[in-house]
N, C-alpha and C. Protein backbone atom coordinates (compact mmCIF):
# COMPACT_ATOMS: atom_id res chain seq x y z
N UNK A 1 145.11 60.84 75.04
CA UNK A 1 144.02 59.91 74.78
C UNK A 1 143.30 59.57 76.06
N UNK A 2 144.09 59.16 77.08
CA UNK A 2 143.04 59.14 78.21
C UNK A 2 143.62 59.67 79.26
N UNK A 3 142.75 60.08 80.39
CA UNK A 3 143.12 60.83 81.86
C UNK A 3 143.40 60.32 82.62
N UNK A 4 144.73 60.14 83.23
CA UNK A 4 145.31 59.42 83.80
C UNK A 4 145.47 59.84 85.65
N UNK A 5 144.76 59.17 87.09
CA UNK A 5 145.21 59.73 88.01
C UNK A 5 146.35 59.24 88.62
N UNK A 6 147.47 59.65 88.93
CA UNK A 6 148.50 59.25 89.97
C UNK A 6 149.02 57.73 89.00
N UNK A 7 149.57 57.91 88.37
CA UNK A 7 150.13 57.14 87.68
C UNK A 7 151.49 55.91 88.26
N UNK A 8 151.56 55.05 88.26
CA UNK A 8 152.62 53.78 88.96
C UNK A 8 153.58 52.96 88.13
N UNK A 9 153.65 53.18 86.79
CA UNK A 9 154.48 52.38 85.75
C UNK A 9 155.23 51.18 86.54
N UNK A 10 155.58 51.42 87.89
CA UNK A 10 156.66 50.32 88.41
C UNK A 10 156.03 49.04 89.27
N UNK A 11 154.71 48.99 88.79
CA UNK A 11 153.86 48.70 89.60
C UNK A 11 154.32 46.56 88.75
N UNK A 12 154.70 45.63 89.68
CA UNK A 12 154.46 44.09 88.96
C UNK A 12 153.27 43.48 88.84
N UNK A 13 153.28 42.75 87.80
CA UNK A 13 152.39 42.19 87.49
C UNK A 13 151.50 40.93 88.23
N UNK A 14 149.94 41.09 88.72
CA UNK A 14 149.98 39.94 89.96
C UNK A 14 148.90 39.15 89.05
N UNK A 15 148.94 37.90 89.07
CA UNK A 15 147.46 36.54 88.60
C UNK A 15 146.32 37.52 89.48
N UNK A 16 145.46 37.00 88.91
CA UNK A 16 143.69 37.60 89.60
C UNK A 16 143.61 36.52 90.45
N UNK A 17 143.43 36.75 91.40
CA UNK A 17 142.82 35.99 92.42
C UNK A 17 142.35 36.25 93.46
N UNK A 18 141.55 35.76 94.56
CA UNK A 18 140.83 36.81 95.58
C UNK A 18 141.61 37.59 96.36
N UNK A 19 141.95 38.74 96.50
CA UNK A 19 142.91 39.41 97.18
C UNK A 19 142.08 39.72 98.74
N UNK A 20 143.67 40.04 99.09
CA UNK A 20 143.34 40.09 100.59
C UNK A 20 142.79 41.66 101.26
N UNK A 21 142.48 41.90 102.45
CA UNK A 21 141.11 43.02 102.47
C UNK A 21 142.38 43.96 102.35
N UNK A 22 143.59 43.90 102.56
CA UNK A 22 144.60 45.25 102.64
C UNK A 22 145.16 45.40 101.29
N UNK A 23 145.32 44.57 100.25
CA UNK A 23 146.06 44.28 98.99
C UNK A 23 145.09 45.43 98.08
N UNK A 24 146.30 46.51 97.31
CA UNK A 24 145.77 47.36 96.18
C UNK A 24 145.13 46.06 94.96
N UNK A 25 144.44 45.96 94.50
CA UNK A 25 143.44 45.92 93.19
C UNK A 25 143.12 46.90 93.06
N UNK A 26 142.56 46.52 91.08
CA UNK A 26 142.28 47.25 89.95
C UNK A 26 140.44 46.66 90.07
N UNK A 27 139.66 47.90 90.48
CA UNK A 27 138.17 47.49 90.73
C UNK A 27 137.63 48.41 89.51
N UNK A 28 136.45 48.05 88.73
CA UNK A 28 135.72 48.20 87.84
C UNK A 28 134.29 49.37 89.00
N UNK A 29 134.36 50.95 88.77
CA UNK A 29 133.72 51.09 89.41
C UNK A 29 132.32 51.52 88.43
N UNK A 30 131.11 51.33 88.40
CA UNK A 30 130.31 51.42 87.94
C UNK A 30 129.49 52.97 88.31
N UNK A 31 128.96 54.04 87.40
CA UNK A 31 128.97 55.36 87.68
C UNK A 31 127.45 55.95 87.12
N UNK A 32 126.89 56.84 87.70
CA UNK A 32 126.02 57.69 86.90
C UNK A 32 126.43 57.80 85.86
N UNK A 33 125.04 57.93 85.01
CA UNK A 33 124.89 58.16 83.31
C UNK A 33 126.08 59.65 83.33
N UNK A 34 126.90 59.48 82.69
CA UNK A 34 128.00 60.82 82.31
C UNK A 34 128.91 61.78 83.16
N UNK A 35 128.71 61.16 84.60
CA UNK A 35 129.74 61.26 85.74
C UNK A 35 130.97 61.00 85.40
N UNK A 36 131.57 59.98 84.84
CA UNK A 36 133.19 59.22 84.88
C UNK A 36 133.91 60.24 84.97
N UNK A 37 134.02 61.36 84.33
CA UNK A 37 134.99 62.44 84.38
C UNK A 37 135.06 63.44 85.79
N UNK A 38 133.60 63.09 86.46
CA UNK A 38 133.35 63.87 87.43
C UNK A 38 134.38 63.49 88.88
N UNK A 39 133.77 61.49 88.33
CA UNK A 39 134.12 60.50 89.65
C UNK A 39 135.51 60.73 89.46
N UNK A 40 136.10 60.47 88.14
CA UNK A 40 137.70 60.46 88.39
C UNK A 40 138.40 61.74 89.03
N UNK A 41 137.48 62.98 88.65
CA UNK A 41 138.51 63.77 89.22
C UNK A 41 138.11 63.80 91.15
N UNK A 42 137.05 63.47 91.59
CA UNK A 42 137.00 63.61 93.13
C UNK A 42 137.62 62.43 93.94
N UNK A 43 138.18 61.20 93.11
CA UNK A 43 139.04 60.04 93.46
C UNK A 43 140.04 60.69 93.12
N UNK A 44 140.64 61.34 92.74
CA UNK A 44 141.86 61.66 92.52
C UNK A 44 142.43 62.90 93.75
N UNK A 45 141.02 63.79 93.47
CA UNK A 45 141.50 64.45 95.01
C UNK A 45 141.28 63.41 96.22
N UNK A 46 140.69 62.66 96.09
CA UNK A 46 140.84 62.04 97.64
C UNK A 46 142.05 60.77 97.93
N UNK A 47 143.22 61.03 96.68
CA UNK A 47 144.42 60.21 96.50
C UNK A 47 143.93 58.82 96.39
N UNK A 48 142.82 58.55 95.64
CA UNK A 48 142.83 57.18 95.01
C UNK A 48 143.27 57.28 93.57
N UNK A 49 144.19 56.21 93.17
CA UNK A 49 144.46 55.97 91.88
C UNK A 49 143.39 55.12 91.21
N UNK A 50 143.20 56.00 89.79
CA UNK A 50 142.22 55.66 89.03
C UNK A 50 142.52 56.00 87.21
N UNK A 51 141.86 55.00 86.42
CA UNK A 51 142.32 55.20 85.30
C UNK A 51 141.02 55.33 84.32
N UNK A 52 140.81 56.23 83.58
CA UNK A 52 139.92 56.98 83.23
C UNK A 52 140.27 57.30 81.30
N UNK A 53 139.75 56.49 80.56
CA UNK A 53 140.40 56.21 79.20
C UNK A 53 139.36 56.74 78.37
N UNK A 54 139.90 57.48 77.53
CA UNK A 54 139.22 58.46 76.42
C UNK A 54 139.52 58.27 75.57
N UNK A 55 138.62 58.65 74.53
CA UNK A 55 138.56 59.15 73.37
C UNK A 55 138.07 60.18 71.99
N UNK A 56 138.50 60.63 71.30
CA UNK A 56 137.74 62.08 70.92
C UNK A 56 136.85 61.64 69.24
N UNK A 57 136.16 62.39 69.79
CA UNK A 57 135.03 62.27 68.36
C UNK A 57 134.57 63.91 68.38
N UNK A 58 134.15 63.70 67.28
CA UNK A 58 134.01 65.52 66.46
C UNK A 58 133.03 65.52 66.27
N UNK A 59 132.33 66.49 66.95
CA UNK A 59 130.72 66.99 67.11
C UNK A 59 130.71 68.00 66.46
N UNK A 60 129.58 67.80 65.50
CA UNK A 60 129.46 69.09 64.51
C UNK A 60 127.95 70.02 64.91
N UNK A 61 127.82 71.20 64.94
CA UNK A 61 127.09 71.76 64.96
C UNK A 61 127.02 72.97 63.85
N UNK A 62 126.12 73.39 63.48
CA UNK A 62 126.09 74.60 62.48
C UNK A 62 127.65 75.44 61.96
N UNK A 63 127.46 76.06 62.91
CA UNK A 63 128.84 76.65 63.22
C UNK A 63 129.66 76.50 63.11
N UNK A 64 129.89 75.26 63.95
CA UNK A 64 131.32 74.79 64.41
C UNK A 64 131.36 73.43 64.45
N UNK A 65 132.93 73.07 64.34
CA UNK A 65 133.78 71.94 64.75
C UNK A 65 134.02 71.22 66.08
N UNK A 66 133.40 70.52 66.93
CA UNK A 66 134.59 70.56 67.96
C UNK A 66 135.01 69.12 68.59
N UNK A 67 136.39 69.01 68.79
CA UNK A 67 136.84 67.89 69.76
C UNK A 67 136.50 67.44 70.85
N UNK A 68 135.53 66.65 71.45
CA UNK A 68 135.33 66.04 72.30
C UNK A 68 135.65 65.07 73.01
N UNK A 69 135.81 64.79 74.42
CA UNK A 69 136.23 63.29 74.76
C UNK A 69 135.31 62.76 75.44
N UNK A 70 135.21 61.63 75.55
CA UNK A 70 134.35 60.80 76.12
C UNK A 70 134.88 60.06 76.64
N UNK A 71 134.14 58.36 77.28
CA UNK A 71 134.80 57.57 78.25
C UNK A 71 135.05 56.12 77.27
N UNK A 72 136.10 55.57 77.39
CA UNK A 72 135.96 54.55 75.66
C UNK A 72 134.96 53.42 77.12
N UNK A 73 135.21 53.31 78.00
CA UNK A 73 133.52 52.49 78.43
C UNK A 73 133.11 53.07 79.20
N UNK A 74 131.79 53.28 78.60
CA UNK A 74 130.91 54.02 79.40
C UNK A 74 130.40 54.12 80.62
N UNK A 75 130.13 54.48 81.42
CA UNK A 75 129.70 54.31 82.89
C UNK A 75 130.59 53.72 83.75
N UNK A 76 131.56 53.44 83.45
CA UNK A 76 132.60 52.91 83.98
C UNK A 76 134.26 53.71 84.41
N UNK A 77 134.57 53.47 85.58
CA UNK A 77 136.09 54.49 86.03
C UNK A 77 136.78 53.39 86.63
N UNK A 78 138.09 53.19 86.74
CA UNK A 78 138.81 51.71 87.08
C UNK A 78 139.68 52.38 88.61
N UNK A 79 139.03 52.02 88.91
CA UNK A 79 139.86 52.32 90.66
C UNK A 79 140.93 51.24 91.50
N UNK A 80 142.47 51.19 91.89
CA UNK A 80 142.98 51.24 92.32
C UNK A 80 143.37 50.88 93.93
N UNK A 81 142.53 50.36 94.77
CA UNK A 81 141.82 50.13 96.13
C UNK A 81 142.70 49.20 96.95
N UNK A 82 142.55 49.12 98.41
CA UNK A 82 142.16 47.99 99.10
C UNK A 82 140.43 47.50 99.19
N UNK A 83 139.89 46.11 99.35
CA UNK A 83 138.40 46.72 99.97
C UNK A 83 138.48 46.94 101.11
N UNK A 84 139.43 46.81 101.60
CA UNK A 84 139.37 47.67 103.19
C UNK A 84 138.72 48.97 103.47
N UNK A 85 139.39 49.68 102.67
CA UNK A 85 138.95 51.15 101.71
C UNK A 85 138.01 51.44 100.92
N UNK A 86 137.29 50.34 101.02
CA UNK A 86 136.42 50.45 99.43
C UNK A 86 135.51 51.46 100.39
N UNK A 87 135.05 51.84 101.07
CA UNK A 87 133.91 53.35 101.56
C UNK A 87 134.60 54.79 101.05
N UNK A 88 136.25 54.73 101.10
CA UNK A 88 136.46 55.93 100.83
C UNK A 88 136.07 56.35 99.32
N UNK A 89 136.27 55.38 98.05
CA UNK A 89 135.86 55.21 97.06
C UNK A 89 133.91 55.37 97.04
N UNK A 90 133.98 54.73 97.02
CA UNK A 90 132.53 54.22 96.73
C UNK A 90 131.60 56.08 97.55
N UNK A 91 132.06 56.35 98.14
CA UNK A 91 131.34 57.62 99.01
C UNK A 91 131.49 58.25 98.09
N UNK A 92 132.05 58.56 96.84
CA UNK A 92 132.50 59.56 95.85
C UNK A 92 130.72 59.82 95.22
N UNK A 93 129.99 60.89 95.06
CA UNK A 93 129.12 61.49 94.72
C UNK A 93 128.95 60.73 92.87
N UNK A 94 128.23 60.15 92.14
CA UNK A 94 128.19 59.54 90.82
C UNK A 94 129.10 57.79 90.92
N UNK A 95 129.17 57.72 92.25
CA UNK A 95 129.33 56.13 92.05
C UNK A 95 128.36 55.16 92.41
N UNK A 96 127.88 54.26 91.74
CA UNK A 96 126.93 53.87 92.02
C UNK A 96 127.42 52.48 93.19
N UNK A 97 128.00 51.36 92.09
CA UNK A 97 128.67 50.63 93.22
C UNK A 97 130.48 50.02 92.60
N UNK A 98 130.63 49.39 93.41
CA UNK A 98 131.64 48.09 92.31
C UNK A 98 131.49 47.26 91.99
N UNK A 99 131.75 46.84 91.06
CA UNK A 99 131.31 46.22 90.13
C UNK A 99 132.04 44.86 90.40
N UNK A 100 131.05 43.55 90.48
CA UNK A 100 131.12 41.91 91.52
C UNK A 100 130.33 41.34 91.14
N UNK A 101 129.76 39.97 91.80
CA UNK A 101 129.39 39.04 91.50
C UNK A 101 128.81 38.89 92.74
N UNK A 102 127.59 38.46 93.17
CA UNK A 102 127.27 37.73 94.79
C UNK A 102 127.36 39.09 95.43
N UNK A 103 127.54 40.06 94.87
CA UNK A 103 127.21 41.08 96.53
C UNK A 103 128.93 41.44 96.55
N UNK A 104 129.72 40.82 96.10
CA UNK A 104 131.26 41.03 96.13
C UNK A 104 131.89 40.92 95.08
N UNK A 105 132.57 42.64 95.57
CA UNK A 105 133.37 43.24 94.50
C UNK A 105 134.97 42.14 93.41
N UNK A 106 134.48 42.54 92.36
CA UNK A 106 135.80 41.46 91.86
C UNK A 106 136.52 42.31 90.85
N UNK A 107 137.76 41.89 91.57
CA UNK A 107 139.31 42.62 90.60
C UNK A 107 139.42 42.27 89.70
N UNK A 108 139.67 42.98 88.31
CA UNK A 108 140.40 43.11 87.86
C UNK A 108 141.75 43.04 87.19
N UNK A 109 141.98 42.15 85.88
CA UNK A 109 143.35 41.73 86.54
C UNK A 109 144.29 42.63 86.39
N UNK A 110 145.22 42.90 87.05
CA UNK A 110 146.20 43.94 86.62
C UNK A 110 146.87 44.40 85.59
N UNK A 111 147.56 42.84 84.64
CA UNK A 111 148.07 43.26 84.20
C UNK A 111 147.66 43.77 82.73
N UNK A 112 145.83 43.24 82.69
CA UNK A 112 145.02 43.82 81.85
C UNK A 112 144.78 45.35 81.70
N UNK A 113 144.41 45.89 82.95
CA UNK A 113 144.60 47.83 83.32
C UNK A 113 146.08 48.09 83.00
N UNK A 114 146.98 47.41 83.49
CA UNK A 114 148.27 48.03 82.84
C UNK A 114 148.86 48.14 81.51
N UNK A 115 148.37 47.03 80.88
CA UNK A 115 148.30 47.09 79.11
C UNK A 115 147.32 48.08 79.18
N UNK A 116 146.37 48.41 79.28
CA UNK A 116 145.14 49.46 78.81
C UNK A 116 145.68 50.69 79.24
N UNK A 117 146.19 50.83 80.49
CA UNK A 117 146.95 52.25 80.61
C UNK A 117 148.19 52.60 79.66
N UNK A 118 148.78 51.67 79.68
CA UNK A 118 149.97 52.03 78.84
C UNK A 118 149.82 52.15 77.40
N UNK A 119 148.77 51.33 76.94
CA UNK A 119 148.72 51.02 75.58
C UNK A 119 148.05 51.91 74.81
N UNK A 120 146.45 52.36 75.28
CA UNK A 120 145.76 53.12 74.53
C UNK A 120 146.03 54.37 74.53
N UNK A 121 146.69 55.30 75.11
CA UNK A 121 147.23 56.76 75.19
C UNK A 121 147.61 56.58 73.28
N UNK A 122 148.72 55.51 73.34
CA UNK A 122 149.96 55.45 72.00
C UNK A 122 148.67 54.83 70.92
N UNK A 123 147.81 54.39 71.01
CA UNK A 123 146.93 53.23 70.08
C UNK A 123 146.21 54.51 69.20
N UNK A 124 145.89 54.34 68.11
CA UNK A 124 145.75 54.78 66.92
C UNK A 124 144.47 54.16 66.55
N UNK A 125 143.49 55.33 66.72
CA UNK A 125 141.50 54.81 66.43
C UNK A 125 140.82 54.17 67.33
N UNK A 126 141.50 54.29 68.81
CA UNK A 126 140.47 53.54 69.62
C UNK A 126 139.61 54.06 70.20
N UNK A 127 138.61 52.81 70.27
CA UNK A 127 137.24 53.41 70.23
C UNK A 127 135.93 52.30 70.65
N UNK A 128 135.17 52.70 71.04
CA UNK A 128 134.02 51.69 71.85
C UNK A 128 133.30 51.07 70.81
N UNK A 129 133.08 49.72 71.03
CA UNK A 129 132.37 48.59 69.87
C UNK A 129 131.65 47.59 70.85
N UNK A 130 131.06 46.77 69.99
CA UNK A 130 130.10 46.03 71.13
C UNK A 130 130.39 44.79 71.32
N UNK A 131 129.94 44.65 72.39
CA UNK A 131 130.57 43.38 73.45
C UNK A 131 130.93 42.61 72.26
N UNK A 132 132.48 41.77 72.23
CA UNK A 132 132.62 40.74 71.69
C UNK A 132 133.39 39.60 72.27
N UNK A 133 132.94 38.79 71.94
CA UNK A 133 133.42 37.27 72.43
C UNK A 133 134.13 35.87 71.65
N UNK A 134 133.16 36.25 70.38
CA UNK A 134 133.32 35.16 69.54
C UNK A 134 134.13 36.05 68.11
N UNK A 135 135.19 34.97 67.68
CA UNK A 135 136.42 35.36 66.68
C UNK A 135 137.73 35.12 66.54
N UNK A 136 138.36 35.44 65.91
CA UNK A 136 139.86 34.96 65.69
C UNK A 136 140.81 35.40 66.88
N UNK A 137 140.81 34.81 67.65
CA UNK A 137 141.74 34.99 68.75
C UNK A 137 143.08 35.47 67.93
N UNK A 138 143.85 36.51 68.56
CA UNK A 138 145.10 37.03 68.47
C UNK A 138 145.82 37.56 69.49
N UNK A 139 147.12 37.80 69.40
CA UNK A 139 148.05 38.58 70.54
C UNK A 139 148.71 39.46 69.65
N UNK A 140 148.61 40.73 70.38
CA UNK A 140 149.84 41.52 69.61
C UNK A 140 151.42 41.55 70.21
N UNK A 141 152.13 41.31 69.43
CA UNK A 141 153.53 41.03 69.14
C UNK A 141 154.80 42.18 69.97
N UNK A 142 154.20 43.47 69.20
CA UNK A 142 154.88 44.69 69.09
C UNK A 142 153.81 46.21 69.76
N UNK A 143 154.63 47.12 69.90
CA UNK A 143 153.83 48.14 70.11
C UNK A 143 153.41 48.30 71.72
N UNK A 144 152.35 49.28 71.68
CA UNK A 144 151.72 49.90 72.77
C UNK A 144 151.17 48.91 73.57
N UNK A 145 150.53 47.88 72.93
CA UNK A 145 149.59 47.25 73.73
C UNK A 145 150.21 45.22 73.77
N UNK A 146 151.42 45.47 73.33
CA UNK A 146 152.30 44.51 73.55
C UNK A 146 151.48 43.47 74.65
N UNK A 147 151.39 41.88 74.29
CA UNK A 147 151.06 40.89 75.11
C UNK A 147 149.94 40.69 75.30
N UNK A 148 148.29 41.59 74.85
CA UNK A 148 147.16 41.85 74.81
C UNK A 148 146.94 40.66 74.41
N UNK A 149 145.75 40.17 74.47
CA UNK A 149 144.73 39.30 73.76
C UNK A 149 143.68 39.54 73.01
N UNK A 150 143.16 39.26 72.34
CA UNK A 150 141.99 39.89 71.85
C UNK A 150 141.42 39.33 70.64
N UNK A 151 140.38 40.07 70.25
CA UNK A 151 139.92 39.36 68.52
C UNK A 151 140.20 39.93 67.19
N UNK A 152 139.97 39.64 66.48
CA UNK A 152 140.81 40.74 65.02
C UNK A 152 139.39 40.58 64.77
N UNK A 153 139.44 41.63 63.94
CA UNK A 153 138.23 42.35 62.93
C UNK A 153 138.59 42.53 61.75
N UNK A 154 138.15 42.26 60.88
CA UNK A 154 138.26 42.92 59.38
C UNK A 154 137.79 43.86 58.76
N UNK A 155 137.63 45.29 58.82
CA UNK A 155 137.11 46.39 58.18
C UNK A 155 137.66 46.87 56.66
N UNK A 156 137.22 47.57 56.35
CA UNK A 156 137.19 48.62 54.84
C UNK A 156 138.76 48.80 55.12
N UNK A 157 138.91 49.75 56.07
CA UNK A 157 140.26 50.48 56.10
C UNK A 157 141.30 49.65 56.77
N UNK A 158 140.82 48.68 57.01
CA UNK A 158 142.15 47.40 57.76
C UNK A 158 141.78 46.44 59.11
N UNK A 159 142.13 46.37 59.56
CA UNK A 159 142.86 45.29 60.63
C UNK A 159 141.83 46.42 62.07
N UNK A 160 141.33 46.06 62.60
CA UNK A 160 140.74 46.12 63.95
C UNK A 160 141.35 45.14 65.20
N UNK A 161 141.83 45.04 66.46
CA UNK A 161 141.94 44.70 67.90
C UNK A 161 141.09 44.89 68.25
N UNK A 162 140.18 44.03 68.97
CA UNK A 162 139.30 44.12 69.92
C UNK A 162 139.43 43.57 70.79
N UNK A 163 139.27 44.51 72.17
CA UNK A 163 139.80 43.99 73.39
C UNK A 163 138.80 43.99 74.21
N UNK A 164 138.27 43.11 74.83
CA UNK A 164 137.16 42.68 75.68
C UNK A 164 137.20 42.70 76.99
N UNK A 165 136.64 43.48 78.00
CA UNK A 165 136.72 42.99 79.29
C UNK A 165 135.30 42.22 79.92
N UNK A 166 135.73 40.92 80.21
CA UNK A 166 134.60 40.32 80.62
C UNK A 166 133.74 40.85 81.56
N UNK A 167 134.48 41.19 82.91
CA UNK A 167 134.05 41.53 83.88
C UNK A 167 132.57 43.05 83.86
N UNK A 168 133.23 43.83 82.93
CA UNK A 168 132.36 45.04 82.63
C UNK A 168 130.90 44.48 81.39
N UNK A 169 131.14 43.64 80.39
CA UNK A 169 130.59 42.78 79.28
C UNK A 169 131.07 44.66 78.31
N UNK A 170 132.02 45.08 78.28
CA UNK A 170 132.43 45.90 77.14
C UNK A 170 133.73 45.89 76.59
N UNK A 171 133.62 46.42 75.15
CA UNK A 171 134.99 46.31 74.34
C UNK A 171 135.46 47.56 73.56
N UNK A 172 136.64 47.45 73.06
CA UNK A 172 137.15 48.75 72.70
C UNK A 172 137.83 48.01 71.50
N UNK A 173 138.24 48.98 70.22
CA UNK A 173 138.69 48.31 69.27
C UNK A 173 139.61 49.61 68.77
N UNK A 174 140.80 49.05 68.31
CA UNK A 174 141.83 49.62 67.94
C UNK A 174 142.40 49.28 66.81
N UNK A 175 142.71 50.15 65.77
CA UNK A 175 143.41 49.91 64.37
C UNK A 175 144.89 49.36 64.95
N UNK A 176 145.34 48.53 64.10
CA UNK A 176 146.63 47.69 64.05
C UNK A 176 146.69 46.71 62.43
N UNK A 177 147.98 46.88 62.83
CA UNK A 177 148.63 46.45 61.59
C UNK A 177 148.97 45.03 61.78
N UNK A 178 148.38 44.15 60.59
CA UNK A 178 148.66 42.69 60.79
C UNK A 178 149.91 42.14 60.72
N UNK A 179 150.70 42.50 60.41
CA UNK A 179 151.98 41.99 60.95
C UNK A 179 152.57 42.05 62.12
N UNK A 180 151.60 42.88 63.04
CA UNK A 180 152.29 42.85 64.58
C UNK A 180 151.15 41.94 65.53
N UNK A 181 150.44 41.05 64.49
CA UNK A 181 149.76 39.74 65.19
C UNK A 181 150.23 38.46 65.30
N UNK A 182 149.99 37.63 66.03
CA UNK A 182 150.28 36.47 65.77
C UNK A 182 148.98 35.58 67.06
N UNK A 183 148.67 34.54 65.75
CA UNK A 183 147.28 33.29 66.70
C UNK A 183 147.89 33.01 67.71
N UNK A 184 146.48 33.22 68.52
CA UNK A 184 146.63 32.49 69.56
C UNK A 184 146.40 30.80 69.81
């Protein structure tokens, strides 16, 4: 489901708060129109960790069938950094900048990218929806994306997660089963 660089599973969980110029953060890097796949793989040769989340949709043409992936947010690649470092990043050919407030770059919280890395690979229909904010607050219980926050949706075929990142203003929504919710 998604492309994963240099992967850290053992990595603890830290509060968001302004980190210091040597401290790894999770930075929101902002990219040319249809680069992300490009940026992730030349951060990856240049040993920055970066997390790069897909999803496939089926493009039909005359002919043929085919599986495609895309970026579940668009223009967007999640980089791994000091800002000490932030030139070695940011020099990458399809990055535009990082993504901040005031001229300065802002993290990410971790343990938000680490639910999203871990979770959406295993998550079942996820997929890009539009910014949401307002709705039934929930947490999921069980599963992939264990401890998440997010909003429930009600569709035809069931139960929707929608998971919001403020910082980017985009969301991703994932089928789940209502018994592995509980209000927030």
């Amino acid at each position: 489901m998604g492309s994963m660089c240099q992967v850290d599973r053992n990595q603890g969980l830290a509060p968001s708060y302004a980190p210091a110029p040597g401290e790894l953060r999770w930075y929101a890097l902002y990219t040319c129109a249809q680069h992300e796949k490009s940026v992730a793989k030349q951060l990856a040769e240049r040993s920055v960790e970066c997390f790069l989340p897909l999803y496939e949709k089926v493009r039909r043409w005359k002919d043929r069938r085919v599986k495609i992936q895309f970026p579940l947010f668009a223009g967007y690649v999640f980089a791994r950094i000091c800002l000490k470092d932030r030139l070695r990043a940011v020099q990458v050919p399809g990055i535009v900048r990082l993504v901040g407030f005031n001229g300065h770059p802002t993290p990410l919280p971790d343990d938000e990218i680490l639910a999203l890395r871990n979770g959406l690979s295993a998550a079942r229909g996820a997929e890009p929806c539009g910014y949401v904010q307002v709705g039934r607050r929930v947490r999921i219980q069980s599963g992939p994306l264990t401890g998440l926050e997010g909003i429930l949706q009600r569709k035809k075929s069931g139960m929707r997660f929608v998971i919001s990142l403020q910082l980017i203003q985009r969301s991703v929504a994932v089928e789940v089963q209502e018994a592995d919710l509980e209000l927030v």
